[in-house]
C-alpha atoms as a PDB file:
ATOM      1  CA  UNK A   1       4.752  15.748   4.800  1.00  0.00           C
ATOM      2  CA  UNK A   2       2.516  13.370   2.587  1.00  0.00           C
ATOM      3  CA  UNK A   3      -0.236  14.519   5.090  1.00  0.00           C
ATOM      4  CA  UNK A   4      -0.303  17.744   4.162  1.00  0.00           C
ATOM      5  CA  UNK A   5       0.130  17.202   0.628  1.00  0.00           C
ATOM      6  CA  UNK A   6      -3.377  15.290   0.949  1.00  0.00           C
ATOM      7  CA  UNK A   7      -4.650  18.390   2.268  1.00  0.00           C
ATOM      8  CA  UNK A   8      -3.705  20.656  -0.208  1.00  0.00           C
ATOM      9  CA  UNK A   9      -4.762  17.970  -3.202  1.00  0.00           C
ATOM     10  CA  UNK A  10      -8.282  18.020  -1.885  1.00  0.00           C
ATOM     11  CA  UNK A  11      -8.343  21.671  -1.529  1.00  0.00           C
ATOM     12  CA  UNK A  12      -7.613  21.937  -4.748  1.00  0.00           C
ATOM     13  CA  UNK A  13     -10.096  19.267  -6.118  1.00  0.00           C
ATOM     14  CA  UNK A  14     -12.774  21.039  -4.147  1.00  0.00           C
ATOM     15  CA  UNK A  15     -11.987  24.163  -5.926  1.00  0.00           C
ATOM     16  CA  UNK A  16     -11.384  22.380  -9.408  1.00  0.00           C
ATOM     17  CA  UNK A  17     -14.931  20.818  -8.620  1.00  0.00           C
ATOM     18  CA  UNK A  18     -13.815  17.560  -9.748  1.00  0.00           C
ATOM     19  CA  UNK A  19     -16.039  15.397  -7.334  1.00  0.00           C
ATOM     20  CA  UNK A  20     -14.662  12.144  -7.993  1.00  0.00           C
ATOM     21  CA  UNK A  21     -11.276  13.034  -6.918  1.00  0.00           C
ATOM     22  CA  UNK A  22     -12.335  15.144  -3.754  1.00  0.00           C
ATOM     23  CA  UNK A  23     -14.532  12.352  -2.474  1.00  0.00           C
ATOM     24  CA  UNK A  24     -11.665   9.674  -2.971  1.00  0.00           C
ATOM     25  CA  UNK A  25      -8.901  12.514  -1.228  1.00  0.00           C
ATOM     26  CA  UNK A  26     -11.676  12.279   1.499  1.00  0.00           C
ATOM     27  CA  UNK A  27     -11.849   8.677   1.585  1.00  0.00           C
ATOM     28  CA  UNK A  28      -7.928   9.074   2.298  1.00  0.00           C
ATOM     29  CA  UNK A  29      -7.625  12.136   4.905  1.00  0.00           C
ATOM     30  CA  UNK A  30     -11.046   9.812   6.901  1.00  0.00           C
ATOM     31  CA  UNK A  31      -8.783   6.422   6.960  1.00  0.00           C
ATOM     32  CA  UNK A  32      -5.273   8.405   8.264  1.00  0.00           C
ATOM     33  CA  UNK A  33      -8.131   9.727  10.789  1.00  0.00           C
ATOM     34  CA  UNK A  34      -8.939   6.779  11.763  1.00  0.00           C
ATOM     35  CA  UNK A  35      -5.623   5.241  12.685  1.00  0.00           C
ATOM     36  CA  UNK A  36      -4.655   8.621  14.259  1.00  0.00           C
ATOM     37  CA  UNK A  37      -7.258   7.628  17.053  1.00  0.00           C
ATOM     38  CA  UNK A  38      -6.538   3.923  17.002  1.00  0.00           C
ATOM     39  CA  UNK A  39      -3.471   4.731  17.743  1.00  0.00           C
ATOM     40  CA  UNK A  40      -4.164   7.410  20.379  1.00  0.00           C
ATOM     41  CA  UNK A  41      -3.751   4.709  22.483  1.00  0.00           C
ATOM     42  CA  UNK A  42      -1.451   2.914  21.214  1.00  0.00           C
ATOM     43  CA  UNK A  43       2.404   4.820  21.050  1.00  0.00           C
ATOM     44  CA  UNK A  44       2.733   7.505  18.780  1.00  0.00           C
ATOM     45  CA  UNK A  45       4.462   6.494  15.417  1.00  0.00           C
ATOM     46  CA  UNK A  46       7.722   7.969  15.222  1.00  0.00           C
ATOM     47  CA  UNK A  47       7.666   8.625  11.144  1.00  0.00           C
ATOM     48  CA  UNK A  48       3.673   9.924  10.326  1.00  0.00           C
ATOM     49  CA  UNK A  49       4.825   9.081   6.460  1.00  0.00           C
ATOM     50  CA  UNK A  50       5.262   5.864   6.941  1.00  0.00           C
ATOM     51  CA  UNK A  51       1.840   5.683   9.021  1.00  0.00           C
ATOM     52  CA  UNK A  52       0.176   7.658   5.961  1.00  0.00           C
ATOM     53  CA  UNK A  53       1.760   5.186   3.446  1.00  0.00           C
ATOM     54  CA  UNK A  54       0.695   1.868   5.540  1.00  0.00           C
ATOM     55  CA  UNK A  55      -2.801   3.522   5.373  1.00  0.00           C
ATOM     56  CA  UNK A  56      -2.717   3.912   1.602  1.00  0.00           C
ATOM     57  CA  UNK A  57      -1.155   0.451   1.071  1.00  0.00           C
ATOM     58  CA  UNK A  58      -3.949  -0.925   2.796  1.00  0.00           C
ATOM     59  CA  UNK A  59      -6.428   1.045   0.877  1.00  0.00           C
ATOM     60  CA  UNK A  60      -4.993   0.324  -2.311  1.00  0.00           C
ATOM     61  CA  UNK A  61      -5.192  -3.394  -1.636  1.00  0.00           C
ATOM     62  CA  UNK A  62      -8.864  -3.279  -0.603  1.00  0.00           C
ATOM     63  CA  UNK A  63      -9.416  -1.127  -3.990  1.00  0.00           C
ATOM     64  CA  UNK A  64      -7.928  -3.777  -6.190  1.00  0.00           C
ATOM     65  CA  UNK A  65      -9.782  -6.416  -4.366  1.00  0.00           C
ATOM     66  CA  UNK A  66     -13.316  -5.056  -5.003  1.00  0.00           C
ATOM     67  CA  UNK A  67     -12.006  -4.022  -8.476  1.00  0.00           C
ATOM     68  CA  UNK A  68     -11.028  -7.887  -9.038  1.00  0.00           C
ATOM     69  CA  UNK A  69     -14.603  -9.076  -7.505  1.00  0.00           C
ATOM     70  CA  UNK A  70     -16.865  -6.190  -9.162  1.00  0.00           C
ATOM     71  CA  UNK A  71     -15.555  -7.131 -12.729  1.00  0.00           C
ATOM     72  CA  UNK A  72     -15.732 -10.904 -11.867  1.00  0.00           C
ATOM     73  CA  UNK A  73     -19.878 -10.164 -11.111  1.00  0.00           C
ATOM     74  CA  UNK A  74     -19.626  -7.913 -13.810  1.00  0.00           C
ATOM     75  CA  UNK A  75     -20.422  -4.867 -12.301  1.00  0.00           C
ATOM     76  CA  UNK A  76     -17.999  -2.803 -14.441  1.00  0.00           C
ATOM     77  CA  UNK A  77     -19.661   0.753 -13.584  1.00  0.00           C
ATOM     78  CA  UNK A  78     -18.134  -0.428  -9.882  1.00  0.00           C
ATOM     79  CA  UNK A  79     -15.078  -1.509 -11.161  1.00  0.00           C
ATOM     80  CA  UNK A  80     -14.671   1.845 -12.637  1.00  0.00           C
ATOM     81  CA  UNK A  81     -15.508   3.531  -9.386  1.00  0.00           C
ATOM     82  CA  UNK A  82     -12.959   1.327  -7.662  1.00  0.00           C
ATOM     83  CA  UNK A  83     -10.296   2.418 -10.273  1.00  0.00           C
ATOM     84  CA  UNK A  84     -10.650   5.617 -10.397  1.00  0.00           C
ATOM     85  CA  UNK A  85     -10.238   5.811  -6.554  1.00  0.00           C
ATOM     86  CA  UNK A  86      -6.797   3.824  -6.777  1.00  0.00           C
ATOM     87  CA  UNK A  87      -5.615   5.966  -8.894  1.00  0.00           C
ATOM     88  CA  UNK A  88      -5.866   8.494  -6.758  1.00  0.00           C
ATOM     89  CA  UNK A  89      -4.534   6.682  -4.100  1.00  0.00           C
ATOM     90  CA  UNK A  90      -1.710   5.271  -5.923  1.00  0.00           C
ATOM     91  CA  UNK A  91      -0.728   9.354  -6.701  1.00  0.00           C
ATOM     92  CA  UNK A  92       0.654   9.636  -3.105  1.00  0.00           C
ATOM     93  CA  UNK A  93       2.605   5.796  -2.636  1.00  0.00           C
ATOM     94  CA  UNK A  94       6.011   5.558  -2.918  1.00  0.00           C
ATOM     95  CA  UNK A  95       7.300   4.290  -6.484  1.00  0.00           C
ATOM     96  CA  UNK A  96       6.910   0.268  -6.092  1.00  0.00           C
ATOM     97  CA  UNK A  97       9.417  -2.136  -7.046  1.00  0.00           C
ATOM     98  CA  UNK A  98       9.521  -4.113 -10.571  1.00  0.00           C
ATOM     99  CA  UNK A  99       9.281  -7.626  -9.892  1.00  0.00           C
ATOM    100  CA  UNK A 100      13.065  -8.090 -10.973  1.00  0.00           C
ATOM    101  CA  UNK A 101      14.282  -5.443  -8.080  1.00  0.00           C
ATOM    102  CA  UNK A 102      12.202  -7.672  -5.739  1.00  0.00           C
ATOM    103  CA  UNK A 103      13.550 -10.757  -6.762  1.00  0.00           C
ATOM    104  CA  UNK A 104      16.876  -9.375  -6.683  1.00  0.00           C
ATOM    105  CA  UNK A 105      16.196  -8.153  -2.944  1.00  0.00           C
ATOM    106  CA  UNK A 106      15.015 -11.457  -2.203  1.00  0.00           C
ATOM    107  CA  UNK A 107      17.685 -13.272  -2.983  1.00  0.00           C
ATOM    108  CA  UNK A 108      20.155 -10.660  -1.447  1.00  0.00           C
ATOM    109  CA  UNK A 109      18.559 -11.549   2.058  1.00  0.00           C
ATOM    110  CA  UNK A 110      18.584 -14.567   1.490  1.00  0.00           C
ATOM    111  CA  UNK A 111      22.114 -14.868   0.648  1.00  0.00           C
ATOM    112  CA  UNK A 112      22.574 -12.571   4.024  1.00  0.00           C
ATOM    113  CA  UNK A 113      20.350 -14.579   6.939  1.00  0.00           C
ATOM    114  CA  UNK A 114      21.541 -17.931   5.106  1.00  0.00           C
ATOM    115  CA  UNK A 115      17.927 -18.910   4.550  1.00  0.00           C
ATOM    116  CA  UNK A 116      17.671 -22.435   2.992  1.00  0.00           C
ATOM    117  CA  UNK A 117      14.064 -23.459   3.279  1.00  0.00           C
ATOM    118  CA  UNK A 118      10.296 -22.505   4.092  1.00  0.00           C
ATOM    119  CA  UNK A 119      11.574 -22.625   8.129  1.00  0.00           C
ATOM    120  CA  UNK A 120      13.178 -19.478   7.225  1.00  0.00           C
ATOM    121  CA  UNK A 121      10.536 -17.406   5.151  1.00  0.00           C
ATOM    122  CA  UNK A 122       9.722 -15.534   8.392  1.00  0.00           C
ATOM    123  CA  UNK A 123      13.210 -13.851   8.641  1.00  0.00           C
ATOM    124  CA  UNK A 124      13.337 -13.298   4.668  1.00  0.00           C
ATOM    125  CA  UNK A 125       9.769 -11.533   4.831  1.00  0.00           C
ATOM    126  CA  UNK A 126      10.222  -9.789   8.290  1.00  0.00           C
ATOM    127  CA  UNK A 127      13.959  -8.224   6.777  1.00  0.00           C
ATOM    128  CA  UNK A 128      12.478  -7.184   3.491  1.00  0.00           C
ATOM    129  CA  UNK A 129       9.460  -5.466   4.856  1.00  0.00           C
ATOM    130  CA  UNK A 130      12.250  -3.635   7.072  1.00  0.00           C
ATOM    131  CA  UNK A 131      13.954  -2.625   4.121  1.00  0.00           C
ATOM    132  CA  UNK A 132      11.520  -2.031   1.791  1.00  0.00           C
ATOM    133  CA  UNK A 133       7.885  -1.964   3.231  1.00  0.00           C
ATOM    134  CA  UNK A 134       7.180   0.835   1.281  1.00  0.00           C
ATOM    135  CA  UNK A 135       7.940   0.016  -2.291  1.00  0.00           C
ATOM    136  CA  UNK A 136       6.603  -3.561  -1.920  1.00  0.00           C
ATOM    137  CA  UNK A 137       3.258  -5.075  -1.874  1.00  0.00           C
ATOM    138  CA  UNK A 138       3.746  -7.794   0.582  1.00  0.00           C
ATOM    139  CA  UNK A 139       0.962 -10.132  -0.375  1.00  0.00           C
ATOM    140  CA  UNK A 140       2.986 -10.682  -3.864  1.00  0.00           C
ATOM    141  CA  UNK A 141       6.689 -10.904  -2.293  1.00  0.00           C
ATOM    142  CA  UNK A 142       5.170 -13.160   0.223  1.00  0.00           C
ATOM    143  CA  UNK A 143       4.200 -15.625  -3.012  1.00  0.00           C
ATOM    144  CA  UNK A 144       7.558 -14.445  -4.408  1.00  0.00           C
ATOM    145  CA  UNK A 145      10.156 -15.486  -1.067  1.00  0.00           C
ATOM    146  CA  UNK A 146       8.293 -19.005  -1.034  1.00  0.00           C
ATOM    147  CA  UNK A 147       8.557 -19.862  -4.539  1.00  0.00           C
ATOM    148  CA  UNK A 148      11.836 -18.962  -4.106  1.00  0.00           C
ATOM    149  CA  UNK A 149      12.615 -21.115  -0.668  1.00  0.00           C
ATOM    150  CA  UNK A 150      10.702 -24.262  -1.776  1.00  0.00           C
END
């Protein structure tokens, strides 16, 4: 499970001594903590991988975010920091699709729900998160299915 495997990385980092990578590993194992008890009381997910990758999707976005904003103020010593963290991250997602395979997937629901104009981008974006949530970085198919229904 990619849960332990974050376990066993940061072990190893701690005993490596490499400090950068152990505090980003614990950046990670704090987050997947985090949703465990938001969703204590919510139902239990019924994959913990896919829970784990949602986590590090969402991390990975908020790392390229402050990575974009840092070198806009030129604060490149952050931007670094930022970086070096999403690489770690990045280390335990799923390989993500080129932007051809998207656009190929794309169009291949498309062609399936008979989607024909912006009225339909919720069935196009709600199928291909279904199908591929976890290779895909939604904020840039979202741009992607309504270039390509307008």
């Amino acid at each position: 499970m990619l849960r332990d495997t974050i376990k066993t990385e940061t072990v190893a980092a701690m005993k490596a001594k490499d400090k950068e990578r152990t505090a980003a590993l614990r950046l990670i194992a704090a987050k997947i903590k985090d949703r465990d008890i938001e969703l204590r009381t919510a139902e239990a997910p019924a994959d913990d991988d896919a829970m784990v990758v949602d986590v590090l999707q969402k991390m990975a976005k908020q790392r390229r975010e402050s990575i974009q904003m840092y070198q806009d103020g030129g604060r490149t010593e952050l931007a670094e920091q930022e970086q070096a963290e999403l690489a770690v991250i990045e280390e335990f997602l799923p390989q993500q699709m080129s932007e051809a395979e998207t656009m190929a997937a794309i169009e291949s629901i498309k062609a399936e729900v008979g989607a024909e104009g912006m009225k339909d981008m919720g069935k196009v974006m709600a199928e291909l998160k279904a199908r591929h949530g976890k290779e895909l970085d939604m904020g840039k198919a979202s741009g992607w299915v309504k270039a390509s229904l307008s």
